[in-house]
PDB file of N, CA and C in Angstrom:
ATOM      1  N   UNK A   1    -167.186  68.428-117.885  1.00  0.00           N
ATOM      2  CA  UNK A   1    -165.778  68.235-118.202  1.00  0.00           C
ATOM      3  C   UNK A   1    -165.582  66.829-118.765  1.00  0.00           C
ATOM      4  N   UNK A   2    -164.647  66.485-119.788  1.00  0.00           N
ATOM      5  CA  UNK A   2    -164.294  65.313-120.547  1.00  0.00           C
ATOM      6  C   UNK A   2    -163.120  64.625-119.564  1.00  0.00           C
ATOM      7  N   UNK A   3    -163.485  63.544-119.627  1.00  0.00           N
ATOM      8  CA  UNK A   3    -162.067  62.905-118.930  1.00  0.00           C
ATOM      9  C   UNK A   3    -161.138  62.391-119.866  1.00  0.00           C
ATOM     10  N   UNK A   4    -159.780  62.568-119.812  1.00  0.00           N
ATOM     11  CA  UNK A   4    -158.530  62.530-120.718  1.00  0.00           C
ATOM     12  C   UNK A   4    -158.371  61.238-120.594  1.00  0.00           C
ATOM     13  N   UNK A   5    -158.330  60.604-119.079  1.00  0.00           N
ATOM     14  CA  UNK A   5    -157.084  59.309-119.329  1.00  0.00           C
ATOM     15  C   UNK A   5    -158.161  58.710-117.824  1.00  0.00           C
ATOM     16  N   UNK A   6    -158.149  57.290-117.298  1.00  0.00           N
ATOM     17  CA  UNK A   6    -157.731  56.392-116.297  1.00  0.00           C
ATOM     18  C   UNK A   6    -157.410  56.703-115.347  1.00  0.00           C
ATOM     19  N   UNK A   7    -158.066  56.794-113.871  1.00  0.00           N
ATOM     20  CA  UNK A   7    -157.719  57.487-112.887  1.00  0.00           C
ATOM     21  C   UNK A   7    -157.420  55.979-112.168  1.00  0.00           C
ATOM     22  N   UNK A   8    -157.889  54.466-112.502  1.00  0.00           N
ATOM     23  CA  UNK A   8    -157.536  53.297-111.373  1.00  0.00           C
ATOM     24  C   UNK A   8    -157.844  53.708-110.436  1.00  0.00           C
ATOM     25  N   UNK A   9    -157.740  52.904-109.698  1.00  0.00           N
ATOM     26  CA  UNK A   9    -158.571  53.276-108.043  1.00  0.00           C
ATOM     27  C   UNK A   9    -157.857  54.351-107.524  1.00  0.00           C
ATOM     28  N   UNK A  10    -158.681  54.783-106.794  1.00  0.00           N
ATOM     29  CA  UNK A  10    -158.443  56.224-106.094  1.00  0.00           C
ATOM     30  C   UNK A  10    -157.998  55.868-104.509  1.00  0.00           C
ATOM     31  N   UNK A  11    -157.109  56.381-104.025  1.00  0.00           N
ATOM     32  CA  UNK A  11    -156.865  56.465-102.461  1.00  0.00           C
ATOM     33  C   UNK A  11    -156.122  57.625-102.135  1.00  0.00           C
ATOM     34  N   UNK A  12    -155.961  57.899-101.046  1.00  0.00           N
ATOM     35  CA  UNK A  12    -155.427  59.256-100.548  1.00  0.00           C
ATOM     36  C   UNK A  12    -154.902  58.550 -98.993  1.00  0.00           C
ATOM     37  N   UNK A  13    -153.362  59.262 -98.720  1.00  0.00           N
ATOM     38  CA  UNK A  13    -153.309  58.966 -97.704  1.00  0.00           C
ATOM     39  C   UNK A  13    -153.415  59.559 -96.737  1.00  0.00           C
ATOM     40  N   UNK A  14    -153.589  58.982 -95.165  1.00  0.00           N
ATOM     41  CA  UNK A  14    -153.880  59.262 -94.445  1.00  0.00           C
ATOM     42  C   UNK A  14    -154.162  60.814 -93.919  1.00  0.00           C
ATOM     43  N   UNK A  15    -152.897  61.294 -93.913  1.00  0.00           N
ATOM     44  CA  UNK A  15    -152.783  62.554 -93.592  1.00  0.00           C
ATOM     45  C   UNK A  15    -153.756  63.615 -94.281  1.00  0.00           C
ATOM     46  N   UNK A  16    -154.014  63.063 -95.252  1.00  0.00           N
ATOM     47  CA  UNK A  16    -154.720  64.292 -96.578  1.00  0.00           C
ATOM     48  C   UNK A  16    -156.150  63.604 -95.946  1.00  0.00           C
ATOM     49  N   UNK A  17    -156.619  62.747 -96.038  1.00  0.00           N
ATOM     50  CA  UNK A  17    -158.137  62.589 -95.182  1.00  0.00           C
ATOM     51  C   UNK A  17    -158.180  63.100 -94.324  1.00  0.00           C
ATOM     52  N   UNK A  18    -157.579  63.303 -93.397  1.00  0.00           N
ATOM     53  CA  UNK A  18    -157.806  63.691 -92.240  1.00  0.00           C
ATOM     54  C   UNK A  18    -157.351  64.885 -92.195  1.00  0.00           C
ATOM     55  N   UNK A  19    -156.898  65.812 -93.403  1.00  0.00           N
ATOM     56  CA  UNK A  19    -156.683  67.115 -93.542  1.00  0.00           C
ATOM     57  C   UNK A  19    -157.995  67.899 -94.136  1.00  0.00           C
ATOM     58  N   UNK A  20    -158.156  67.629 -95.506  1.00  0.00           N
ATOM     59  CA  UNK A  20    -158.675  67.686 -96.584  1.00  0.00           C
ATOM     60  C   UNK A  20    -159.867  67.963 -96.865  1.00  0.00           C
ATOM     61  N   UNK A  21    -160.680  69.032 -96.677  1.00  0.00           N
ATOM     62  CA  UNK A  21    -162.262  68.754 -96.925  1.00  0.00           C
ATOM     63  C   UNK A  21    -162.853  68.020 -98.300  1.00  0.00           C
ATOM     64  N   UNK A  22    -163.323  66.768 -98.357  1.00  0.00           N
ATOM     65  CA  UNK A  22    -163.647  65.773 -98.999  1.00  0.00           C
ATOM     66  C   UNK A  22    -164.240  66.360-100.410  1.00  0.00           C
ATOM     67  N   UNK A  23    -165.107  67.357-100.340  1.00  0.00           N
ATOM     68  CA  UNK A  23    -165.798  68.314-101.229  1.00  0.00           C
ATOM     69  C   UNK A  23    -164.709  68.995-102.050  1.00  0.00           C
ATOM     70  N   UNK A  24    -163.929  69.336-101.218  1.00  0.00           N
ATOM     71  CA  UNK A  24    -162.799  70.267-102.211  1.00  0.00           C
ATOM     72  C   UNK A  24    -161.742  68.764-102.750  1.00  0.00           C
ATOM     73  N   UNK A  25    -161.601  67.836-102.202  1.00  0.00           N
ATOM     74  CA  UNK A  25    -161.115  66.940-103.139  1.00  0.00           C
ATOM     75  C   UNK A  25    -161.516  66.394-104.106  1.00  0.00           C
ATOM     76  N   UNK A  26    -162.925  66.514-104.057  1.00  0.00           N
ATOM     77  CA  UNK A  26    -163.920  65.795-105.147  1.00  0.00           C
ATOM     78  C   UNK A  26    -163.797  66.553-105.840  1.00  0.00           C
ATOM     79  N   UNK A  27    -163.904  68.021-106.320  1.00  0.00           N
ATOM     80  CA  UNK A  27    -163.814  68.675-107.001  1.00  0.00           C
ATOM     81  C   UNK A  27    -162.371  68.890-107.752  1.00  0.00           C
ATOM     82  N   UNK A  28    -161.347  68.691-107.103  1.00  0.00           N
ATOM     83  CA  UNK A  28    -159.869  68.604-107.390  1.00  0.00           C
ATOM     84  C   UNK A  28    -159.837  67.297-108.608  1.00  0.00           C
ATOM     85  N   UNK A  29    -160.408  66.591-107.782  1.00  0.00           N
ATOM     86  CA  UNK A  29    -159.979  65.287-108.637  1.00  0.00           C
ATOM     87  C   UNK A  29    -161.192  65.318-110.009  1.00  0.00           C
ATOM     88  N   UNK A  30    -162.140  65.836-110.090  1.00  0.00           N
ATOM     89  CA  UNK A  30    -162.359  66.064-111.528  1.00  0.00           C
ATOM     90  C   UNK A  30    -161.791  67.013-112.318  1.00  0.00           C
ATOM     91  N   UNK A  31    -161.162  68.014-111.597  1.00  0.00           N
ATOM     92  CA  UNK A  31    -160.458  68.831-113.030  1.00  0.00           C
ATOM     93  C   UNK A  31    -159.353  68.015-112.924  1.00  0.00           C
ATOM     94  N   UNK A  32    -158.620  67.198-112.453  1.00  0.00           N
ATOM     95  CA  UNK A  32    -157.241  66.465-112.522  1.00  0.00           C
ATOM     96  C   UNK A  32    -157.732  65.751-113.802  1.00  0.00           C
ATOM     97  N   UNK A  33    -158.826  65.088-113.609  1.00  0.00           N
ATOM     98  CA  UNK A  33    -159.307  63.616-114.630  1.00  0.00           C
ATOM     99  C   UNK A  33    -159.576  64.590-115.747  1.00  0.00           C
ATOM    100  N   UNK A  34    -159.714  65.864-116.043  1.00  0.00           N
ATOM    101  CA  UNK A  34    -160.307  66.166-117.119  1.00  0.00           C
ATOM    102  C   UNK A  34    -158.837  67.238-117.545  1.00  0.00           C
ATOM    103  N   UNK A  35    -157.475  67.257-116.882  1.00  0.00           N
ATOM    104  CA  UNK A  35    -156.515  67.373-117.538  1.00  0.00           C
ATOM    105  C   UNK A  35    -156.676  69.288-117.627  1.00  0.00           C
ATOM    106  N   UNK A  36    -157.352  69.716-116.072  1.00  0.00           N
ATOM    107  CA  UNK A  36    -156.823  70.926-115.763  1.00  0.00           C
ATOM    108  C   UNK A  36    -155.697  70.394-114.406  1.00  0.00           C
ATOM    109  N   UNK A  37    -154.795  71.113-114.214  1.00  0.00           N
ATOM    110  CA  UNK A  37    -153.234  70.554-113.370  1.00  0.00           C
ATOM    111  C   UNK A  37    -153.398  71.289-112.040  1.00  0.00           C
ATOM    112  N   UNK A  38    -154.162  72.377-112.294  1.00  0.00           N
ATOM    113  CA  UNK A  38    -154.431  73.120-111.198  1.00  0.00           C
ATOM    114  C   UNK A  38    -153.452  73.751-111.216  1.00  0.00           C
ATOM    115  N   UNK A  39    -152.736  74.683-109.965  1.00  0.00           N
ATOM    116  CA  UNK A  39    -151.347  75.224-109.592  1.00  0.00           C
ATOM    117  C   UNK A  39    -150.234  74.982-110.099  1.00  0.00           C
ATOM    118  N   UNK A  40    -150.096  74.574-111.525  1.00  0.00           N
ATOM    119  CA  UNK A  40    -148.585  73.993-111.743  1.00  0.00           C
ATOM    120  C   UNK A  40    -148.012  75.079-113.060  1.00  0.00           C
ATOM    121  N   UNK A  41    -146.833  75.438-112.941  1.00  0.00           N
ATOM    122  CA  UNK A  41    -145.948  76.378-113.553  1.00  0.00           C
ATOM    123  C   UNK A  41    -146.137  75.459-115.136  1.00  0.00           C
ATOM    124  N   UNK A  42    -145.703  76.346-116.135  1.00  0.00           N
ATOM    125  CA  UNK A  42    -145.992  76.090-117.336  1.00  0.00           C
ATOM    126  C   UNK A  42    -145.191  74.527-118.074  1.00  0.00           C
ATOM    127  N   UNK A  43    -143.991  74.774-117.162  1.00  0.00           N
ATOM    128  CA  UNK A  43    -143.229  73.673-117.738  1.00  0.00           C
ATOM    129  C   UNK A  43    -143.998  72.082-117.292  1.00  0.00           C
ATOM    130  N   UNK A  44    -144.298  72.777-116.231  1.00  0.00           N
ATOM    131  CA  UNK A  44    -144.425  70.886-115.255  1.00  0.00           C
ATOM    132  C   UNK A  44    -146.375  70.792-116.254  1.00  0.00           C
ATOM    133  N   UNK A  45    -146.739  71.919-116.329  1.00  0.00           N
ATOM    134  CA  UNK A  45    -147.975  71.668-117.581  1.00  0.00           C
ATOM    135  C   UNK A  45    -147.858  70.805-118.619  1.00  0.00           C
ATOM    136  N   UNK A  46    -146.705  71.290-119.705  1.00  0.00           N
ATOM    137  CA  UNK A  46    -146.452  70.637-120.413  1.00  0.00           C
ATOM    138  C   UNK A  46    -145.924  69.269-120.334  1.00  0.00           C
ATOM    139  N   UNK A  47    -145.412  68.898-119.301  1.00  0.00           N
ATOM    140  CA  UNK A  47    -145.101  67.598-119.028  1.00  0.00           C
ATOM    141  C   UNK A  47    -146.444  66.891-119.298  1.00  0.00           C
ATOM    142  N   UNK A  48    -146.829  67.219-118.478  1.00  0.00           N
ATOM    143  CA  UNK A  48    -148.244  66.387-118.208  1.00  0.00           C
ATOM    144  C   UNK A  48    -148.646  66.017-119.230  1.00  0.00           C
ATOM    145  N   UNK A  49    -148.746  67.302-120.598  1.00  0.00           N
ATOM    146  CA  UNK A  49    -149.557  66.770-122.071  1.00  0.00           C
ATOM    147  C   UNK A  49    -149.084  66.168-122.807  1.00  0.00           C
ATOM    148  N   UNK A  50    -147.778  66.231-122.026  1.00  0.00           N
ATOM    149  CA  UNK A  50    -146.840  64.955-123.292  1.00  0.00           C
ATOM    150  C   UNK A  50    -147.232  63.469-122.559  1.00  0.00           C
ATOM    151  N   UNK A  51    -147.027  63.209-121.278  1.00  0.00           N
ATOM    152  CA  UNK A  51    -147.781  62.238-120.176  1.00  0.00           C
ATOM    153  C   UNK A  51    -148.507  61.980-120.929  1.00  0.00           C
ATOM    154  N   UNK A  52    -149.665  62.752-121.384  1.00  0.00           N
ATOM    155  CA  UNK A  52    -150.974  62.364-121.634  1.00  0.00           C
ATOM    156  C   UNK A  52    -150.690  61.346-123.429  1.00  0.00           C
ATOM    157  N   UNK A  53    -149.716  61.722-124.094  1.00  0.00           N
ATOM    158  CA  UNK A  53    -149.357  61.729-125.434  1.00  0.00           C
ATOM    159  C   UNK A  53    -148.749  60.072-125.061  1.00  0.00           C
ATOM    160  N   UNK A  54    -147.670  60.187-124.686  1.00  0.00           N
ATOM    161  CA  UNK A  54    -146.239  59.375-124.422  1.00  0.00           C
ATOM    162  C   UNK A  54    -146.591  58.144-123.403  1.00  0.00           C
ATOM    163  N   UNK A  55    -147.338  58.556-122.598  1.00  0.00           N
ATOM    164  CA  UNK A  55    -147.493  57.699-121.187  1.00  0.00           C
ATOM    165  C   UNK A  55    -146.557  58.212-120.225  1.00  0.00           C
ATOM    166  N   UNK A  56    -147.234  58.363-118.975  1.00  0.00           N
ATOM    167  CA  UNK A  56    -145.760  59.161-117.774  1.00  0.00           C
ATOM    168  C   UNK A  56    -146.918  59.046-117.054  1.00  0.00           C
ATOM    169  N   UNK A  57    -146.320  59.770-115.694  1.00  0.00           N
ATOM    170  CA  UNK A  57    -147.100  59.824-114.561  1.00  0.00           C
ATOM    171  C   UNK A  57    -148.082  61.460-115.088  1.00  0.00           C
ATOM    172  N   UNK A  58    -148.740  61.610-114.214  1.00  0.00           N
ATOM    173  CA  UNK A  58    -149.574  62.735-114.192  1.00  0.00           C
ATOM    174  C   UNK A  58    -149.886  63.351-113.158  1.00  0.00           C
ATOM    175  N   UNK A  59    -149.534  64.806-112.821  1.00  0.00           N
ATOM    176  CA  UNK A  59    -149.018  65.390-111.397  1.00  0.00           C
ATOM    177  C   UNK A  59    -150.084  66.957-111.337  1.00  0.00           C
ATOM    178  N   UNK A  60    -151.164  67.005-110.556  1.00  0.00           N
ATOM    179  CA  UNK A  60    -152.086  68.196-110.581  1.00  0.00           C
ATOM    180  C   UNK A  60    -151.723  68.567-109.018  1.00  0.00           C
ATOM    181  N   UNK A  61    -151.681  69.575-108.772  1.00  0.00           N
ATOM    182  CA  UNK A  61    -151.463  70.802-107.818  1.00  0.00           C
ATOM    183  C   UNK A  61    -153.000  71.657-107.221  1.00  0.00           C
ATOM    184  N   UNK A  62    -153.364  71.694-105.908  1.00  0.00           N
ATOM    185  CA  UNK A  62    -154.789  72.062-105.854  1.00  0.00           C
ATOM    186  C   UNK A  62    -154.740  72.749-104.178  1.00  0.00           C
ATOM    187  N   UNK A  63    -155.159  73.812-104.013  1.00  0.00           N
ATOM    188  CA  UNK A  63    -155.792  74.116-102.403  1.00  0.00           C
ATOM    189  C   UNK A  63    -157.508  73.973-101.823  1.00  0.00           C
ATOM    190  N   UNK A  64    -157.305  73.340-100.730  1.00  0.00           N
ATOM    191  CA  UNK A  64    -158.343  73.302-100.444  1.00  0.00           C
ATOM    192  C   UNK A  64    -159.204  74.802-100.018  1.00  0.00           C
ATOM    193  N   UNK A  65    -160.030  74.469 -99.687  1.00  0.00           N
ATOM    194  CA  UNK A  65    -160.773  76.069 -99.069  1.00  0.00           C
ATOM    195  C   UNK A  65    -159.924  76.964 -97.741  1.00  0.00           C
ATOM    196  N   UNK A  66    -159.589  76.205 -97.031  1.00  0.00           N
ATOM    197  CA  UNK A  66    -158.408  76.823 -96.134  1.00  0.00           C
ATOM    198  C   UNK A  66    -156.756  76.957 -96.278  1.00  0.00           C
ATOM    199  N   UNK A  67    -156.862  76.680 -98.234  1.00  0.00           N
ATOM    200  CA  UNK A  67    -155.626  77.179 -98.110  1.00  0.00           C
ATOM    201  C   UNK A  67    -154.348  76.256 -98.267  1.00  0.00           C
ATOM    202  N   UNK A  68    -154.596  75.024 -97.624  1.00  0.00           N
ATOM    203  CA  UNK A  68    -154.246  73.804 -97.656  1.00  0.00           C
ATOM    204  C   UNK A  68    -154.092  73.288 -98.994  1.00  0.00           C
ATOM    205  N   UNK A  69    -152.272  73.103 -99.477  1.00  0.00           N
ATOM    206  CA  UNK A  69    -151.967  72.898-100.654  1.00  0.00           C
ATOM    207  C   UNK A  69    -151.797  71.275-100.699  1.00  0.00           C
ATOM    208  N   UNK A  70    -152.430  70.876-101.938  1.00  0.00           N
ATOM    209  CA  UNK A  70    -152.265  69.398-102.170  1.00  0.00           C
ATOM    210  C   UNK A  70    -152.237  68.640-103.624  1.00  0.00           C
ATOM    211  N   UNK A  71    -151.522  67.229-103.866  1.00  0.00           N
ATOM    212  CA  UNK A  71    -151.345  67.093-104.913  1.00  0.00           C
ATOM    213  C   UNK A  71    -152.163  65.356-105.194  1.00  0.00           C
ATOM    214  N   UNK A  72    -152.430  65.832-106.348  1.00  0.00           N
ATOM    215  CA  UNK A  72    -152.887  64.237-106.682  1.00  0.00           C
ATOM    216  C   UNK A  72    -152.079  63.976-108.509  1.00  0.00           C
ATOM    217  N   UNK A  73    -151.725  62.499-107.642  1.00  0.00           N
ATOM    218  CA  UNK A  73    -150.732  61.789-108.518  1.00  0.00           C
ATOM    219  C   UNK A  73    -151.446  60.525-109.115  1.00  0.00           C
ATOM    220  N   UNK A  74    -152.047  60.577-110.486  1.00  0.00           N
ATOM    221  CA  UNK A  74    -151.841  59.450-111.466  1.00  0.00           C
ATOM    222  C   UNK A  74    -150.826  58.574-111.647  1.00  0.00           C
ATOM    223  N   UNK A  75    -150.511  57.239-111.836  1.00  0.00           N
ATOM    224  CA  UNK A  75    -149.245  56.852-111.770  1.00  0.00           C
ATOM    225  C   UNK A  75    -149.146  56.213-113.344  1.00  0.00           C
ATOM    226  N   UNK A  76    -147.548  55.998-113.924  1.00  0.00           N
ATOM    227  CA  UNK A  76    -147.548  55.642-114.876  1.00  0.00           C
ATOM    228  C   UNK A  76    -148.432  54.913-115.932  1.00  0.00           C
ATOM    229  N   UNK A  77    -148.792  54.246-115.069  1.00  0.00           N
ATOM    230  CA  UNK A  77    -150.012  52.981-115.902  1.00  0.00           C
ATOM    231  C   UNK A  77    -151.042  52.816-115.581  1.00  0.00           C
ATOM    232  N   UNK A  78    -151.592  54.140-115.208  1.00  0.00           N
ATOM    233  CA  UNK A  78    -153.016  54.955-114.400  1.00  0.00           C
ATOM    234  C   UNK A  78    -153.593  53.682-113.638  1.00  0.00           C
ATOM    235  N   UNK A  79    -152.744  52.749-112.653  1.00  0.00           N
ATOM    236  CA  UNK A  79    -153.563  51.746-111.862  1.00  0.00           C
ATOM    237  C   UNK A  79    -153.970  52.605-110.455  1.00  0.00           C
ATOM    238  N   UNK A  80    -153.687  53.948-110.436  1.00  0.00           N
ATOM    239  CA  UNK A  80    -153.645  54.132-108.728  1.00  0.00           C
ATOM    240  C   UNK A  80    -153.897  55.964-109.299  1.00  0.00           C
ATOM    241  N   UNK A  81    -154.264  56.166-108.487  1.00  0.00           N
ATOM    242  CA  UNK A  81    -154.541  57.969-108.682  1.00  0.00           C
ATOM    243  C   UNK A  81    -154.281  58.336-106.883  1.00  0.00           C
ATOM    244  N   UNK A  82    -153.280  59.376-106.387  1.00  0.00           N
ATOM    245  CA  UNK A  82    -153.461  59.562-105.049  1.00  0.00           C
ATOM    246  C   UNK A  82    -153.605  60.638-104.680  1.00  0.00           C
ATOM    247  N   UNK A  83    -154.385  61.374-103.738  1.00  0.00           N
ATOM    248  CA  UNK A  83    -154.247  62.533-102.801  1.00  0.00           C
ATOM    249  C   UNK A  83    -153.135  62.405-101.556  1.00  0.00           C
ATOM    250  N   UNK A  84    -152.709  63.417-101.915  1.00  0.00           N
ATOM    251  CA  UNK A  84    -151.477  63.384-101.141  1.00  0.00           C
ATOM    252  C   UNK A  84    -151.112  64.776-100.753  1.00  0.00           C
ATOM    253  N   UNK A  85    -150.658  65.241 -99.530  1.00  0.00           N
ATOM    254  CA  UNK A  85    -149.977  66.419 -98.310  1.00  0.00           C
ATOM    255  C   UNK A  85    -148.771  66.375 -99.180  1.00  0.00           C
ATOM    256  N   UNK A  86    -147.756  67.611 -99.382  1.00  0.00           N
ATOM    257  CA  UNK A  86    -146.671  68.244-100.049  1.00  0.00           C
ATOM    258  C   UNK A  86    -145.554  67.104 -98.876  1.00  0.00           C
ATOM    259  N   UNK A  87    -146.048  67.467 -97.851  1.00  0.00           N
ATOM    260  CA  UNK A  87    -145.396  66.376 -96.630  1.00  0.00           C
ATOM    261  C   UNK A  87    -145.154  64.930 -96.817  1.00  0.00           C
ATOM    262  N   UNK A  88    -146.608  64.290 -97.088  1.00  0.00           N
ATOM    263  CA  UNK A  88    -146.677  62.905 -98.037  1.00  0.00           C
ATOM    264  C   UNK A  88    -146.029  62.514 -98.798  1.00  0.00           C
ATOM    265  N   UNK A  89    -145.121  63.537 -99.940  1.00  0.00           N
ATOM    266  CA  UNK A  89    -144.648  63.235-100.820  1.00  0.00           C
ATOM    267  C   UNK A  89    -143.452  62.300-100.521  1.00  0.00           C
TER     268      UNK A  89
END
């Protein structure tokens, strides 16, 4: 897979580590970097590719193996990339 954009350091908070099987995040977070969104409805898709065009944040949608829904957030000026619980938000 090609990476699109700048992921900046990576962190996840708390809750999602200690949720999260690490494997299924690793894997999350390369289709994020390579600009598959995972779970996200067509519109909030297209956001993203204009994001990718324009500059914006960048928002991918992912379950882990049990099911466990989670999101990782690029931030405007790709300094920070996060795993994050729907709860987290």
């Amino acid at each position: 897979m090609t990476e699109k954009f700048l992921l900046g350091q990576t962190v996840s908070t708390r809750n999602a580590a200690d949720t999260l099987y690490p494997e299924d995040v690793l894997i999350a977070m390369t289709r994020h970097h390579s600009g598959d969104w995972g779970d996200l409805c067509e519109q909030d898709r297209q956001a993203n590719e204009r994001a990718l065009i324009l500059g914006g944040r960048l928002f991918s949608v992912y379950q882990d193996r049990n099911g466990t829904r989670f999101y990782i957030i690029t931030e405007c000026d790709h300094s920070y990339t996060t795993v994050l619980l729907p709860e987290d938000y």
